[in-house]
Protein backbone atom coordinates (compact mmCIF):
# COMPACT_ATOMS: atom_id res chain seq x y z
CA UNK A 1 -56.69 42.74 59.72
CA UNK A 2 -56.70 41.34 56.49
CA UNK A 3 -59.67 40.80 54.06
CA UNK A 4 -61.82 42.40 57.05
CA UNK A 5 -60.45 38.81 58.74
CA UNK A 6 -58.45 39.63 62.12
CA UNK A 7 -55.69 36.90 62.08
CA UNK A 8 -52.63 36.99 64.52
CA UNK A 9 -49.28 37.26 62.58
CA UNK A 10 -47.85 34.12 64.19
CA UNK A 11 -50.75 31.96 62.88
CA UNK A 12 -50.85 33.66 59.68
CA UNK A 13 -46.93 33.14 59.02
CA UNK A 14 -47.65 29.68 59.91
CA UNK A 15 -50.21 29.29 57.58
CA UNK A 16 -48.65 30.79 55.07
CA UNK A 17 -45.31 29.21 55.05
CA UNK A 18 -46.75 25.86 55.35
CA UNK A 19 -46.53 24.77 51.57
CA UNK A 20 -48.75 22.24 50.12
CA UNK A 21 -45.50 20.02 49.49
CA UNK A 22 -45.27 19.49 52.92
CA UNK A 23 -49.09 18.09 54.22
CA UNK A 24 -48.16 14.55 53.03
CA UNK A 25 -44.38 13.54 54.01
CA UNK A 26 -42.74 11.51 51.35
CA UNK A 27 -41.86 8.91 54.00
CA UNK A 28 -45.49 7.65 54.17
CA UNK A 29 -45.86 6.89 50.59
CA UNK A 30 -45.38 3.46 49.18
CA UNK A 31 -43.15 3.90 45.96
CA UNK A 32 -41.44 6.70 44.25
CA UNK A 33 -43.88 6.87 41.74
CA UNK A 34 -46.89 7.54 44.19
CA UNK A 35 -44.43 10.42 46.04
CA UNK A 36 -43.79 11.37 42.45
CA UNK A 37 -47.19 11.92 41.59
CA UNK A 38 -48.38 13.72 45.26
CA UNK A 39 -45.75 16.43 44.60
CA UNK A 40 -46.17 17.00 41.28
CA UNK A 41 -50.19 17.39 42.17
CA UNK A 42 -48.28 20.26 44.91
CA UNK A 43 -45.95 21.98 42.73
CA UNK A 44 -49.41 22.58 40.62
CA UNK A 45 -51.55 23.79 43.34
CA UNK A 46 -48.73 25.94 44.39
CA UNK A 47 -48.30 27.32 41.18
CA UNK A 48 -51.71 28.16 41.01
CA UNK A 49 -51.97 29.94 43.98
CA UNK A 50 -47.96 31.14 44.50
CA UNK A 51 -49.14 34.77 43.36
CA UNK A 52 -51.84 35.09 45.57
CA UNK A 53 -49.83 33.94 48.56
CA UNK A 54 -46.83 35.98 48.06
CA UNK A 55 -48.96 39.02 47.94
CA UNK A 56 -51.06 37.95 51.34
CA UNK A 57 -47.44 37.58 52.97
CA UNK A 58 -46.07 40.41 51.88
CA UNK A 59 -48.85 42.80 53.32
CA UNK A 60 -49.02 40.82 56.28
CA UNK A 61 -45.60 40.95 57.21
CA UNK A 62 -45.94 44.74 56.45
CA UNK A 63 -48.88 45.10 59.08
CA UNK A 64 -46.58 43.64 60.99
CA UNK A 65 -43.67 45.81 60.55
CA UNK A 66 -45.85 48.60 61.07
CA UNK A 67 -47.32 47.67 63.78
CA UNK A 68 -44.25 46.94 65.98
CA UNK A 69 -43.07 50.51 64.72
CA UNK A 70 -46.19 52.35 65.82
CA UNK A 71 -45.22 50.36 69.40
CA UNK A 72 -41.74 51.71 69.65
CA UNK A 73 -42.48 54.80 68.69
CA UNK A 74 -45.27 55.57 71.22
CA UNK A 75 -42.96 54.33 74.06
CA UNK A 76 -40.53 56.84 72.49
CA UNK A 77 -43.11 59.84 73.26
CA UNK A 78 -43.74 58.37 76.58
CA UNK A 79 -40.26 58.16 77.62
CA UNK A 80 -39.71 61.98 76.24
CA UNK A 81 -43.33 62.74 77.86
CA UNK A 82 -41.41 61.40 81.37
CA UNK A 83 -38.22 63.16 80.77
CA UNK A 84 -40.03 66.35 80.52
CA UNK A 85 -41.35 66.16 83.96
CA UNK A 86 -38.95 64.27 85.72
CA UNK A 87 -36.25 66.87 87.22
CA UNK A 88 -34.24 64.52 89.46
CA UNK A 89 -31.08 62.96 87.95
CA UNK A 90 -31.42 59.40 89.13
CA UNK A 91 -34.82 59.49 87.25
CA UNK A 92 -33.43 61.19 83.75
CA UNK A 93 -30.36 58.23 84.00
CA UNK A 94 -33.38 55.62 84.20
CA UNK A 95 -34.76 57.34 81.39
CA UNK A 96 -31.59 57.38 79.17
CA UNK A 97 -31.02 53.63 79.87
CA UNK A 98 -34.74 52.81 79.20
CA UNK A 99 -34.57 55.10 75.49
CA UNK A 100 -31.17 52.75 74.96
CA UNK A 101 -33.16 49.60 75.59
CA UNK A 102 -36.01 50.80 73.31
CA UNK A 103 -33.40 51.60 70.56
CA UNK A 104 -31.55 48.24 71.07
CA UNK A 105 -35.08 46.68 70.99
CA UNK A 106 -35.57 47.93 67.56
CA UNK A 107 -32.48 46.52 66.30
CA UNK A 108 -33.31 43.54 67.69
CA UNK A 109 -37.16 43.17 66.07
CA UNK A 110 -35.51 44.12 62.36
CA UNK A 111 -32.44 41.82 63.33
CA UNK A 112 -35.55 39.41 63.87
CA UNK A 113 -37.20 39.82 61.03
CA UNK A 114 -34.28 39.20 58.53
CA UNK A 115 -33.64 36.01 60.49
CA UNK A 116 -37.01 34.92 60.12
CA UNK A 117 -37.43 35.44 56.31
CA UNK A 118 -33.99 33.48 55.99
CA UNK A 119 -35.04 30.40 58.27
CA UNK A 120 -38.34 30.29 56.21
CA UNK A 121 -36.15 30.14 53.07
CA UNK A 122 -34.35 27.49 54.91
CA UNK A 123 -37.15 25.30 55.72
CA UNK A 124 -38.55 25.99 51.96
CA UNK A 125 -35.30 24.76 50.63
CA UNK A 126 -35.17 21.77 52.74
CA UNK A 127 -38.73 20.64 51.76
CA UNK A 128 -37.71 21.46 48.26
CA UNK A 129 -34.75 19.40 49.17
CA UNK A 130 -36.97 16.42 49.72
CA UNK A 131 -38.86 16.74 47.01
CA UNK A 132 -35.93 16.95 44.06
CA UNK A 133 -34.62 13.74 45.84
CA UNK A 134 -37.70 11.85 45.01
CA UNK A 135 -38.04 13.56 41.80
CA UNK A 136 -34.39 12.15 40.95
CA UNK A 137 -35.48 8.74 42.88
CA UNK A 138 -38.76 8.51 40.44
CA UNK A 139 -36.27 9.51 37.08
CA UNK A 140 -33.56 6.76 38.12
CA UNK A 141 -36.39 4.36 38.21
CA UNK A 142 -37.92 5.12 34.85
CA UNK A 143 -34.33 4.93 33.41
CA UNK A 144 -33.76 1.33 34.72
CA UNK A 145 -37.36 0.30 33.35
CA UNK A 146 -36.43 1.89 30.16
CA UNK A 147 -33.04 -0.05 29.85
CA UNK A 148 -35.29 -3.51 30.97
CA UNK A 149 -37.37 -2.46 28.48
CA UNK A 150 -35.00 -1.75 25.48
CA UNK A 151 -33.09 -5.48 26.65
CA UNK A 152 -35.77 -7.16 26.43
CA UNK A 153 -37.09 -5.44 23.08
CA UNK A 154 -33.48 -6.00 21.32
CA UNK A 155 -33.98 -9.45 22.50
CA UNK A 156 -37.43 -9.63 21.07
CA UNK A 157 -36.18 -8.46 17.96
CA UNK A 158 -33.12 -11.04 17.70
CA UNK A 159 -35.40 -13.80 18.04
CA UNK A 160 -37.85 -12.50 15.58
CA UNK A 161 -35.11 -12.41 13.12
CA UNK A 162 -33.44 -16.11 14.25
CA UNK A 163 -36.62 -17.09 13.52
CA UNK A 164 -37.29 -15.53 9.95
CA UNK A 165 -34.17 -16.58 8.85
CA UNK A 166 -35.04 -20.48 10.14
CA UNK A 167 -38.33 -20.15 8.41
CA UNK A 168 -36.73 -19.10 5.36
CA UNK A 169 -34.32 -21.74 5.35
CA UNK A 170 -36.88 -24.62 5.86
CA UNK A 171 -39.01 -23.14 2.85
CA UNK A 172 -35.65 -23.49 0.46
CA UNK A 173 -35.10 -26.62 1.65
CA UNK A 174 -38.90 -28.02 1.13
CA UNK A 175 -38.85 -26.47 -2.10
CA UNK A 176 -35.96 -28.13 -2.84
CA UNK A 177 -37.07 -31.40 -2.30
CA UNK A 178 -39.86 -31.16 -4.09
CA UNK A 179 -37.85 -30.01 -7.22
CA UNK A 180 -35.84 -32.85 -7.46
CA UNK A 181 -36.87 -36.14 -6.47
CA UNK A 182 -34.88 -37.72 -3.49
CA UNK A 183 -31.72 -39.84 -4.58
CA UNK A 184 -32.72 -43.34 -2.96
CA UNK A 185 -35.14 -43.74 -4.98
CA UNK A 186 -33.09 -43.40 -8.42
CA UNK A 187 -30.49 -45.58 -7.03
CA UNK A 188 -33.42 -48.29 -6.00
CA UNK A 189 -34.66 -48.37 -10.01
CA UNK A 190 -31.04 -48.48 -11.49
CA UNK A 191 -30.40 -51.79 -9.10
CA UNK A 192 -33.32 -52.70 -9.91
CA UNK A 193 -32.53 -52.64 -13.79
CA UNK A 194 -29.34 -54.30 -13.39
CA UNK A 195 -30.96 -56.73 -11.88
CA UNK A 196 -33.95 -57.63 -14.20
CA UNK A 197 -31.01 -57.62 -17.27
CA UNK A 198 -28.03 -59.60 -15.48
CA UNK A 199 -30.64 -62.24 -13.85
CA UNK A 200 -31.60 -63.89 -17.90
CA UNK A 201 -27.69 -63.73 -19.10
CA UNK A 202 -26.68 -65.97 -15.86
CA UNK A 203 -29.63 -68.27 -16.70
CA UNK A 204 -28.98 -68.82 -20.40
C-alpha cells in the first residue's frame, strides 16, 4: 500500500524505473537538435521530480523486502510447528530438507534483489548512454555551424576592408584629378601656340 493506493511491486518498479528520457526514443526524431531539445525538456522534469521518486522507490522496495521476510518467516514457524508433531524420521528428514530450501530461498530473494537494483542501473546507464550521444551529436553540430559561421564572417570582413581600401583609393585619385588639370590639354594649347607664332614667320 502506498499513499492508501494498493499497487503490485512489479508494476510499481516498472513505473518507477521507466524515466521520462525514455517515452520518446531518439531514433524517431528528425535532427539532433529536436532529440536535443526532447531530452533536455526530460532531464528537467526528472530533476523536478528525482526526489520524490527516489523516496516512493525506496519505501516501496522496502514493503517489499518486508513483505517477502514476513513470508519466510511464517513458513519457518510452520515447518518448526510440523517438526514438533511429527515423530517419524522420514518425516523430520523432509522437514530438514524443506527448512534448507526455505533458507536457500532467502538467499536467493536478497541475491535477487541486488541483481535487480544493478540491472536497473544498467538500463539507466544505457538510456543515459543514448542520451550523452545525442547531446555530443547536437554539440559537434553547433561547432561546425560556428566554424561556417566564423568563415564566412572573416570573409565578410576581408571584403569589407578590400572594399574600403578601393573606395579610398578612387577618392585620392578623383581628387587628384580635379587638383590638377589633365596633361592633354596643356600639351593641346602649347601646339597650339607654336602654331599661331611659326605660321606668320613662314609667310613673311
Amino acid at each position: 500500500t502506498l499513499g492508501g493506493l494498493s499497487v503490485p511491486w512489479g508494476q510499481l518498479h516498472v513505473a518507477l524505473v521507466a524515466s521520462p528520457l525514455s517515452p520518446c526514443p531518439t531514433s524517431d526524431l528528425s535532427t539532433p537538435q529536436a532529440a536535443f531539445a526532447h531530452l533536455a525538456l526530460a532531464f528537467r522534469c526528472d530533476t523536478f521530480t528525482l526526489q520524490q521518486r527516489v523516496q516512493v522507490e525506496k519505501r516501496a522496495r522496502d514493503a517489499a523486502e518486508e513483505n517477502i521476510q514476513e513470508e519466510l518467516g511464517q513458513c519457518r514457524a510452520a515447518l518448526e510447528r510440523l517438526g514438533q508433531s511429527c515423530t517419524n524420521a522420514g518425516c523430520k528428514e523432509t522437514l530438514e530438507e524443506l527448512q534448507h530450501n526455505l533458507a536457500v530461498l532467502s538467499a536467493a530473494v536478497e541475491r535477487a534483489t541486488g541483481a535487480a537494483e544493478k540491472l536497473g542501473a544498467v538500463h539507466q546507464e544505457a538510456r543515459m548512454s543514448r542520451a550523452a550521444e545525442v547531446m555530443v551529436q547536437h554539440v559537434e553540430n553547433l561547432k561546425r555551424h560556428h566554424m561556417r559561421e566564423h568563415a564566412e564572417l572573416e570573409e565578410m570582413k576581408r571584403l569589407i576592408q578590400q572594399n574600403s581600401r578601393n573606395r579610398q583609393l578612387a577618392e585620392t585619385q578623383e581628387a587628384a584629378s580635379q587638383r590638377s588639370p589633365p596633361a592633354p590639354l596643356l600639351q593641346g594649347s602649347a601646339r597650339r601656340r607654336v602654331s599661331i607664332a611659326v605660321i606668320p614667320k613662314q609667310l613673311l
